[in-house]
C-alpha atoms as a PDB file:
ATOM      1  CA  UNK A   1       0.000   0.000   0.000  1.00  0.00           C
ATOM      2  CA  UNK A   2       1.332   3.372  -0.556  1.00  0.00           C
ATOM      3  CA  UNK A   3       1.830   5.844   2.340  1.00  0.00           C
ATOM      4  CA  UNK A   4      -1.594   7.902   1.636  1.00  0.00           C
ATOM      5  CA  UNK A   5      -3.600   4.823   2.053  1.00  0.00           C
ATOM      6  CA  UNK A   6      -2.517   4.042   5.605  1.00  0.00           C
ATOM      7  CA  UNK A   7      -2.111   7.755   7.098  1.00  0.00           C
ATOM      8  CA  UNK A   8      -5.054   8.137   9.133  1.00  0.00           C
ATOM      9  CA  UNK A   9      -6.639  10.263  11.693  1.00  0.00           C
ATOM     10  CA  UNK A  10      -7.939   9.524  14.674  1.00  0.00           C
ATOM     11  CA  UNK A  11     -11.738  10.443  15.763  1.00  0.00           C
ATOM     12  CA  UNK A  12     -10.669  12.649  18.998  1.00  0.00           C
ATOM     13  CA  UNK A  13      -8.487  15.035  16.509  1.00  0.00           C
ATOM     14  CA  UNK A  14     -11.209  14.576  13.719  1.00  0.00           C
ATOM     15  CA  UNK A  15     -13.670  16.112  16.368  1.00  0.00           C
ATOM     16  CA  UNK A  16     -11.184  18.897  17.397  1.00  0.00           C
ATOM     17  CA  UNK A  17     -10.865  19.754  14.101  1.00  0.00           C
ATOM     18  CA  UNK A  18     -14.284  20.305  13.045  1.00  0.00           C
ATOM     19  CA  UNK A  19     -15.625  22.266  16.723  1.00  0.00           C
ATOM     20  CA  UNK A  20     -14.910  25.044  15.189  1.00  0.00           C
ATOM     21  CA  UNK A  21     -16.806  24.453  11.911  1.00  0.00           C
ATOM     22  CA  UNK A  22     -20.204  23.160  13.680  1.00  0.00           C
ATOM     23  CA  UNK A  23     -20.269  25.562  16.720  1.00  0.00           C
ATOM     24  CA  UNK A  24     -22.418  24.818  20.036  1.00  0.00           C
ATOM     25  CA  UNK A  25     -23.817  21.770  17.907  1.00  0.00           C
ATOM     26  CA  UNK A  26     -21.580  18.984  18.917  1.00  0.00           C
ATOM     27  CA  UNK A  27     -20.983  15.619  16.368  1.00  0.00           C
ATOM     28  CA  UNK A  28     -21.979  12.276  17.576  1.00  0.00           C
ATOM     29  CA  UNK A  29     -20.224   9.247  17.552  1.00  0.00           C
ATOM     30  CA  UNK A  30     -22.009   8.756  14.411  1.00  0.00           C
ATOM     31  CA  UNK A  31     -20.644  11.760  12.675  1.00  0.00           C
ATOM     32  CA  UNK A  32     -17.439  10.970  13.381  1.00  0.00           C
ATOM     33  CA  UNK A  33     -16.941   7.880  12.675  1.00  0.00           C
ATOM     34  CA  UNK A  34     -18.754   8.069   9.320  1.00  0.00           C
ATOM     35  CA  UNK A  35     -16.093  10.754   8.398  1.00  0.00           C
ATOM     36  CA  UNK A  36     -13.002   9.014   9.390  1.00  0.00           C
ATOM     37  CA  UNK A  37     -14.584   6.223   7.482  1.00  0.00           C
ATOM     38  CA  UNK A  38     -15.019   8.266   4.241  1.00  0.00           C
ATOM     39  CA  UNK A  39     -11.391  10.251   4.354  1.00  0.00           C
ATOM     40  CA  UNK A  40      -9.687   6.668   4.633  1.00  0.00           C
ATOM     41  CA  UNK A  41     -11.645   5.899   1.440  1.00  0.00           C
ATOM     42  CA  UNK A  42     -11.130   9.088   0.193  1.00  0.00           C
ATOM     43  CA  UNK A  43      -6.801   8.895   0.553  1.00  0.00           C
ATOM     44  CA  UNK A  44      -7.273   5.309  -0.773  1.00  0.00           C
ATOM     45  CA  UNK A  45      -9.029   6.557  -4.103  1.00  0.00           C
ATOM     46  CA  UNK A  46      -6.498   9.299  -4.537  1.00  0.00           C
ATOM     47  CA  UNK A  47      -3.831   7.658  -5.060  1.00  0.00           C
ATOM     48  CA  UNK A  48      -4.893   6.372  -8.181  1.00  0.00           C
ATOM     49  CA  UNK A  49      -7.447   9.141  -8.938  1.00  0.00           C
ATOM     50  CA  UNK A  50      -7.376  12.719  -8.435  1.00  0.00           C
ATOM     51  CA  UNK A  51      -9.968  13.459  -5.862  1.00  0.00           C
ATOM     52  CA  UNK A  52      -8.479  16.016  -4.586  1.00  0.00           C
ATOM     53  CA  UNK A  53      -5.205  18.014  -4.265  1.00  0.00           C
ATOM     54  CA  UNK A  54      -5.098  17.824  -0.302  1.00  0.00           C
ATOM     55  CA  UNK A  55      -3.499  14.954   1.177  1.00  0.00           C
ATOM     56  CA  UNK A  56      -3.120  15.864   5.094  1.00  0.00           C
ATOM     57  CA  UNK A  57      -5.927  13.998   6.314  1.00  0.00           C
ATOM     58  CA  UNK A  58      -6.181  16.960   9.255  1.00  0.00           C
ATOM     59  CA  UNK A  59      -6.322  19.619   6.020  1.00  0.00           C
ATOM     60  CA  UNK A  60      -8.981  17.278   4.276  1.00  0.00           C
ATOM     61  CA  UNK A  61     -11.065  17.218   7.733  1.00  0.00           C
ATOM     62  CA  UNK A  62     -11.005  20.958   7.750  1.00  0.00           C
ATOM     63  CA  UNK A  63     -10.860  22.265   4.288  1.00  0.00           C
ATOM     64  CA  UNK A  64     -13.692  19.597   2.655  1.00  0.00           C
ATOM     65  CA  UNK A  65     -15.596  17.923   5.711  1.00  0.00           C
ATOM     66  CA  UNK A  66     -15.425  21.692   8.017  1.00  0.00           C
ATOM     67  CA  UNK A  67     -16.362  24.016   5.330  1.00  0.00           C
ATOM     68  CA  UNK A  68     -19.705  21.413   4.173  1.00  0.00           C
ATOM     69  CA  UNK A  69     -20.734  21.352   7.710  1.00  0.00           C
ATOM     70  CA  UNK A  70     -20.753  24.677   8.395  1.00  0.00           C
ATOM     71  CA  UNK A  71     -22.721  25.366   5.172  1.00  0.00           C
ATOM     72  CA  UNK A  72     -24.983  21.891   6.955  1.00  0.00           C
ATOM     73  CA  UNK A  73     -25.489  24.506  10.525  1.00  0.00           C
ATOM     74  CA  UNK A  74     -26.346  27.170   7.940  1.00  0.00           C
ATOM     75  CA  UNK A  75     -28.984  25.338   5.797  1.00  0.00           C
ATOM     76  CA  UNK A  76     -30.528  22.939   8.081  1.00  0.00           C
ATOM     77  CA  UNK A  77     -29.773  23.972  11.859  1.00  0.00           C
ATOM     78  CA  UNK A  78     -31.982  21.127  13.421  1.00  0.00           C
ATOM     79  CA  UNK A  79     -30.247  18.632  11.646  1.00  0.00           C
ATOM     80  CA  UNK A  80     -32.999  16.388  10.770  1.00  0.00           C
ATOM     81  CA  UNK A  81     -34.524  18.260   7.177  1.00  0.00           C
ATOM     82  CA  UNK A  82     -36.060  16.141   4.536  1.00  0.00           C
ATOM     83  CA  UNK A  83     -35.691  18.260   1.975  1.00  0.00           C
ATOM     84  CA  UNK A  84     -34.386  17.019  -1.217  1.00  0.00           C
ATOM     85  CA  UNK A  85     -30.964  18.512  -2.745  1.00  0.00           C
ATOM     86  CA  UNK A  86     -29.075  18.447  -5.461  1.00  0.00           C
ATOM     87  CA  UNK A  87     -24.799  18.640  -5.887  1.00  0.00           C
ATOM     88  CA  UNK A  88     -23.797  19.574  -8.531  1.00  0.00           C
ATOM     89  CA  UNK A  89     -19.949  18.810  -9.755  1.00  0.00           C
ATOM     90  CA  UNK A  90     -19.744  16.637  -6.896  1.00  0.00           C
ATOM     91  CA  UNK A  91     -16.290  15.613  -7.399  1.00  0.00           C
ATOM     92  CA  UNK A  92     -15.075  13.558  -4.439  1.00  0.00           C
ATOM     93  CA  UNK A  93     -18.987  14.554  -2.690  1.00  0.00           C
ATOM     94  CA  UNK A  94     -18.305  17.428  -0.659  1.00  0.00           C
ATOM     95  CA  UNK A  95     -20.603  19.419   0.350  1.00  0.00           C
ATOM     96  CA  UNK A  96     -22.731  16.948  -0.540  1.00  0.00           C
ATOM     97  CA  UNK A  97     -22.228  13.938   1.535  1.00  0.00           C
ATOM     98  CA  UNK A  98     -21.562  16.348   4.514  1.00  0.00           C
ATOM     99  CA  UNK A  99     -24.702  18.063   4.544  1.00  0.00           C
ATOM    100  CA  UNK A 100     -26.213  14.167   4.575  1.00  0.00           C
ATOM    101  CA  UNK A 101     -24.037  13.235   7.722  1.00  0.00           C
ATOM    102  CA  UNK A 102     -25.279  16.203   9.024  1.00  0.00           C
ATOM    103  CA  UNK A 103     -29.054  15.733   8.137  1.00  0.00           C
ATOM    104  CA  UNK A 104     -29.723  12.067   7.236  1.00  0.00           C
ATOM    105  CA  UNK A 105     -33.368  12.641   6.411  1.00  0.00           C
ATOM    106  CA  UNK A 106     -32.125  14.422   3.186  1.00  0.00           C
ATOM    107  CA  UNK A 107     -33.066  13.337  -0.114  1.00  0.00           C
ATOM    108  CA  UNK A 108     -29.890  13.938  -1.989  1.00  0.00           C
ATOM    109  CA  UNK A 109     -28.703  13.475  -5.485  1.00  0.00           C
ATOM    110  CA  UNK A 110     -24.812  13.736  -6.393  1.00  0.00           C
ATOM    111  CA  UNK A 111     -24.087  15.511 -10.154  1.00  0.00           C
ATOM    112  CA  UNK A 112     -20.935  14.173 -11.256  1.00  0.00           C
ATOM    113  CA  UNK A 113     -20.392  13.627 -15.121  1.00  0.00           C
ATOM    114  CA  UNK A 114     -17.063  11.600 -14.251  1.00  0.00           C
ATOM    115  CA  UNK A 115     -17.586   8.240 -14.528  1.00  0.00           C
ATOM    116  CA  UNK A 116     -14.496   7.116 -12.278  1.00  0.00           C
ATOM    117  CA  UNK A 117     -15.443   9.926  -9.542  1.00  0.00           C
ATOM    118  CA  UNK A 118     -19.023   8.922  -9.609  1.00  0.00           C
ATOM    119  CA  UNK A 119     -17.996   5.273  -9.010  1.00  0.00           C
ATOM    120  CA  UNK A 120     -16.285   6.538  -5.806  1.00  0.00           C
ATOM    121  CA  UNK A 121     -19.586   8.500  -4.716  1.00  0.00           C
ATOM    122  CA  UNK A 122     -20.940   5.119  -4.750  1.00  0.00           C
ATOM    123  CA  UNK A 123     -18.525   2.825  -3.129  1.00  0.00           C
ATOM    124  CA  UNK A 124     -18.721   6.218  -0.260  1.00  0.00           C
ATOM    125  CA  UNK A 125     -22.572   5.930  -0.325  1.00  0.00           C
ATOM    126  CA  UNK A 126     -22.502   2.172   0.190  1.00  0.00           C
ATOM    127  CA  UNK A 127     -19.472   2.103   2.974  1.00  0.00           C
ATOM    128  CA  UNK A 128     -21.491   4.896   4.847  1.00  0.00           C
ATOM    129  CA  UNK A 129     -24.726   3.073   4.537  1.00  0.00           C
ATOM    130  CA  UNK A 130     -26.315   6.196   3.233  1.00  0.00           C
ATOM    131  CA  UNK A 131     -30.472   5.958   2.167  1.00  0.00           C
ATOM    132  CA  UNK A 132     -32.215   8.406  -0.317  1.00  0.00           C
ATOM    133  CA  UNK A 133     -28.509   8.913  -1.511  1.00  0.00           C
ATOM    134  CA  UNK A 134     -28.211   8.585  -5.401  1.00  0.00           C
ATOM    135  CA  UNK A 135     -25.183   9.506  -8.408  1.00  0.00           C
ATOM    136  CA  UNK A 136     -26.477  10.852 -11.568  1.00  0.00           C
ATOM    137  CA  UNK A 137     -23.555  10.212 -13.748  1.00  0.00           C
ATOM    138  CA  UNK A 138     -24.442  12.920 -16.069  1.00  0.00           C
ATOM    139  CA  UNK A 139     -23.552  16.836 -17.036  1.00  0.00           C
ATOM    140  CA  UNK A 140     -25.561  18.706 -14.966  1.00  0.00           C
ATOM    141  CA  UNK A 141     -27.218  20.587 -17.816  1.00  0.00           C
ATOM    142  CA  UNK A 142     -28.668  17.163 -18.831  1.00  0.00           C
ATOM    143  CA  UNK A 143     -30.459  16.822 -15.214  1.00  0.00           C
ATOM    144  CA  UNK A 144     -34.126  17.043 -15.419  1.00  0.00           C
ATOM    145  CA  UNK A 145     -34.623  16.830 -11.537  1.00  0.00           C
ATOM    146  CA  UNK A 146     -35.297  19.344  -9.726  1.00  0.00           C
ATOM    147  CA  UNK A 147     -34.592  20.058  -5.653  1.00  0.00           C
ATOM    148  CA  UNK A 148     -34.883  22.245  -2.306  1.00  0.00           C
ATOM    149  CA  UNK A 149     -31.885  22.590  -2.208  1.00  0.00           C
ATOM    150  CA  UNK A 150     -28.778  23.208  -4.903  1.00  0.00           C
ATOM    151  CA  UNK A 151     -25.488  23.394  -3.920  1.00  0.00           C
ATOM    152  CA  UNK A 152     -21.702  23.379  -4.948  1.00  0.00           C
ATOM    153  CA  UNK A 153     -18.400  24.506  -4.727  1.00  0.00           C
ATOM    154  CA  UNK A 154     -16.454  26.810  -6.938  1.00  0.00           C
ATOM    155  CA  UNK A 155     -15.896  24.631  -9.991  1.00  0.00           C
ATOM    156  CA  UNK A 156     -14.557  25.372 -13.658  1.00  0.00           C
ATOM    157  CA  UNK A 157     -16.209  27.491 -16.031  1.00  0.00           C
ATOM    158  CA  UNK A 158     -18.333  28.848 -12.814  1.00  0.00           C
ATOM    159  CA  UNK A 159     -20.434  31.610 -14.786  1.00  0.00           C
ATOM    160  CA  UNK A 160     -21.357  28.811 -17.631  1.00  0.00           C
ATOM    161  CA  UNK A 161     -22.384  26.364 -14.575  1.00  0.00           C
ATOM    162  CA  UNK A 162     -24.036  28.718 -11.784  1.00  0.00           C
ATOM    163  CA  UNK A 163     -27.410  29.354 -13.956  1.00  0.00           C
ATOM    164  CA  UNK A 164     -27.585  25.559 -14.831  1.00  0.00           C
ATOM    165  CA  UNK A 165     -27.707  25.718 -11.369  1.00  0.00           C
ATOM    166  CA  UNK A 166     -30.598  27.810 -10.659  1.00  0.00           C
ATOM    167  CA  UNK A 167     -32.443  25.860 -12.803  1.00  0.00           C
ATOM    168  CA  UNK A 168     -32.558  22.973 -10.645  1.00  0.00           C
ATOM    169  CA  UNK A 169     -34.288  24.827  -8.213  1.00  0.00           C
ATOM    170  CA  UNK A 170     -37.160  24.363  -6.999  1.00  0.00           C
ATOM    171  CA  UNK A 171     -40.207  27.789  -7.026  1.00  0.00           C
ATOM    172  CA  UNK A 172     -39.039  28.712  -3.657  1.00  0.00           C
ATOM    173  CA  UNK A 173     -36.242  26.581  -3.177  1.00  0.00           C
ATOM    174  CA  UNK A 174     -32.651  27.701  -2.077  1.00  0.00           C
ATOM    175  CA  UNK A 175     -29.113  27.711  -3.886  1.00  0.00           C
ATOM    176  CA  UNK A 176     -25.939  27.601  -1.499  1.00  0.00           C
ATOM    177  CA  UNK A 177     -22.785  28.764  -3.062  1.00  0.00           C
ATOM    178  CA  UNK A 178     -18.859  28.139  -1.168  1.00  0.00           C
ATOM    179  CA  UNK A 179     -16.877  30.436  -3.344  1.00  0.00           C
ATOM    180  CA  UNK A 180     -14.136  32.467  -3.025  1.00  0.00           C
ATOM    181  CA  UNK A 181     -14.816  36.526  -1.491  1.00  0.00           C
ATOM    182  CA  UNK A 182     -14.223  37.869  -5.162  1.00  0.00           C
ATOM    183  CA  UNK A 183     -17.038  35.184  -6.524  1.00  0.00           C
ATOM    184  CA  UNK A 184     -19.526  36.532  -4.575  1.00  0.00           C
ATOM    185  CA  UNK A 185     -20.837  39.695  -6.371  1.00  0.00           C
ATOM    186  CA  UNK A 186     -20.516  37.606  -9.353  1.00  0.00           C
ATOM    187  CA  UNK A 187     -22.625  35.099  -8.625  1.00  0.00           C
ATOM    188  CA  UNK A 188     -25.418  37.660  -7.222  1.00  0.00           C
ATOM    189  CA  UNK A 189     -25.123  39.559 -10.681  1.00  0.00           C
ATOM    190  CA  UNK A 190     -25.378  36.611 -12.730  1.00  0.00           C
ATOM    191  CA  UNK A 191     -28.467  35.478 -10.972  1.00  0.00           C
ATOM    192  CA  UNK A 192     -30.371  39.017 -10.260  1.00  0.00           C
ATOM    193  CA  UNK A 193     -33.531  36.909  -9.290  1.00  0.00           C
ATOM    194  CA  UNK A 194     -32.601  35.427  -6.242  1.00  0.00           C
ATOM    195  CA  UNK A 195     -33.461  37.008  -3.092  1.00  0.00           C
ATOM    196  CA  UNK A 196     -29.896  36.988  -1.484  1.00  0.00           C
ATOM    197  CA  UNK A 197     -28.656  36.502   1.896  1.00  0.00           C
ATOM    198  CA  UNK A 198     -25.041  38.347   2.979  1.00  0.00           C
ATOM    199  CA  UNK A 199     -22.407  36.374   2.482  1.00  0.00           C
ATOM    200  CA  UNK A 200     -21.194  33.963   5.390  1.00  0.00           C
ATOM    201  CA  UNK A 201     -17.170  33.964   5.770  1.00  0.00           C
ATOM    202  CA  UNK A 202     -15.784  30.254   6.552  1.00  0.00           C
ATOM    203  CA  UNK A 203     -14.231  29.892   9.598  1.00  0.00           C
ATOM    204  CA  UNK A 204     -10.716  29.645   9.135  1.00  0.00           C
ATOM    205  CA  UNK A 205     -10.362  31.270   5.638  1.00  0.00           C
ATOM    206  CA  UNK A 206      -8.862  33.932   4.354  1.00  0.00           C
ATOM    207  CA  UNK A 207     -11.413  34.235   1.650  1.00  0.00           C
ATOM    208  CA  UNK A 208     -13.965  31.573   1.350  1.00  0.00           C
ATOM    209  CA  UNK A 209     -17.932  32.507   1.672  1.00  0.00           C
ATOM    210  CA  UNK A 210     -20.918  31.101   1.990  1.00  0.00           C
ATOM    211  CA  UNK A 211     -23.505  32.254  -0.331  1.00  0.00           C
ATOM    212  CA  UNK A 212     -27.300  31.732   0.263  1.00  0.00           C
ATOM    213  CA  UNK A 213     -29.711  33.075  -2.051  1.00  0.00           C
ATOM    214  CA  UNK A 214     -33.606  32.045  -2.379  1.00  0.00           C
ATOM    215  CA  UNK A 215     -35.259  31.692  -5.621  1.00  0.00           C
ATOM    216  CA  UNK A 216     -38.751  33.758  -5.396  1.00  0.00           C
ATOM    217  CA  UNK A 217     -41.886  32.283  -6.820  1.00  0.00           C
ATOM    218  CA  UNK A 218     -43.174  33.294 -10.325  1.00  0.00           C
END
């Protein structure tokens, strides 16, 4: 095995990592376990395919799993939503399968048009035991679903992608952006027709934001 596959974390540190992400609301057993579970698989899978460009399982913990749950507090403080939501560009699933750690009752649906990434969603979705969990192996502008609930990260060719995006929403549904600071106004002038919230800085960035914006009813 090479060295990423066997350098692990323990649950303790994964827990004092993420306190600062998730606030008064503290992570269960549960939580954590299911997350050391998925950044094992996650170092496995990278070493053969480029999930992501972190490899400090502490960084991964707080740059992928901290930043999704704090946008999880943000859209669903009670935890326990059954709202349905849609990823899009999941990649290697964040925020994704965060927010459905975070709020199991979710109805969630992973974009990802890579075939080889969207067979990892699954073998993550199937280790974690995850229900109402599915991969659409598809560009999102093919997706005729619709959701609650959109969300992704800053991805390529992000003015293209963020209006595919809106139109997966739901009348009355919510979009939830984590961009960079200088994405921010961009994303609210591409999309005048959401009602927008003020941006929500990430803890421990420099520059990251969370971006909440509601899409009104015709």
């Amino acid at each position: 095995m090479t060295r990423e596959t066997t350098n692990t974390i323990g649950t303790d540190r994964i827990a004092e990592l993420l306190a600062l992400f998730v606030g008064s609301a503290a992570l269960n057993h549960f939580h954590i376990s299911a997350i050391r579970t998925y950044i094992n698989l996650l170092l496995k899978w990278n070493a053969k395919l480029n999930l992501t460009a972190i490899r400090d399982p502490e960084e991964i913990v707080t740059r992928h799993f901290g930043e999704s749950l704090f946008a999880a507090t943000q859209l669903f403080p009670t935890g326990d939503s059954d709202e349905s939501v849609i990823d899009v560009g999941s990649g290697a699933g964040f925020p994704g399968l965060p927010l459905k750690l975070w709020s199991p009752t979710l109805d969630l649906t992973l974009v990802e048009s890579n075939q080889r990434k969207a067979t990892f969603l699954r073998e993550v979705i199937r280790a974690l035991d995850l229900t109402s969990t599915a991969v659409v192996s598809e560009r999102a502008e093919s997706v005729s679903l619709r959701a609650d609930v959109v969300t992704f990260r800053a991805v390529e060719l992000f003015e293209r992608i963020l209006p595919v995006a809106f139109g997966l929403i739901k009348p009355g549904g919510r979009i939830a952006l984590l961009i960079g600071g200088a994405q921010v106004e961009l994303a609210q002038s591409l999309l005048p027709g959401m009602e927008w919230k003020d941006s929500i800085p990430i803890p421990s960035s420099k520059n990251r934001r969370l971006l909440i914006g509601g899409r009104q009813v015709s």
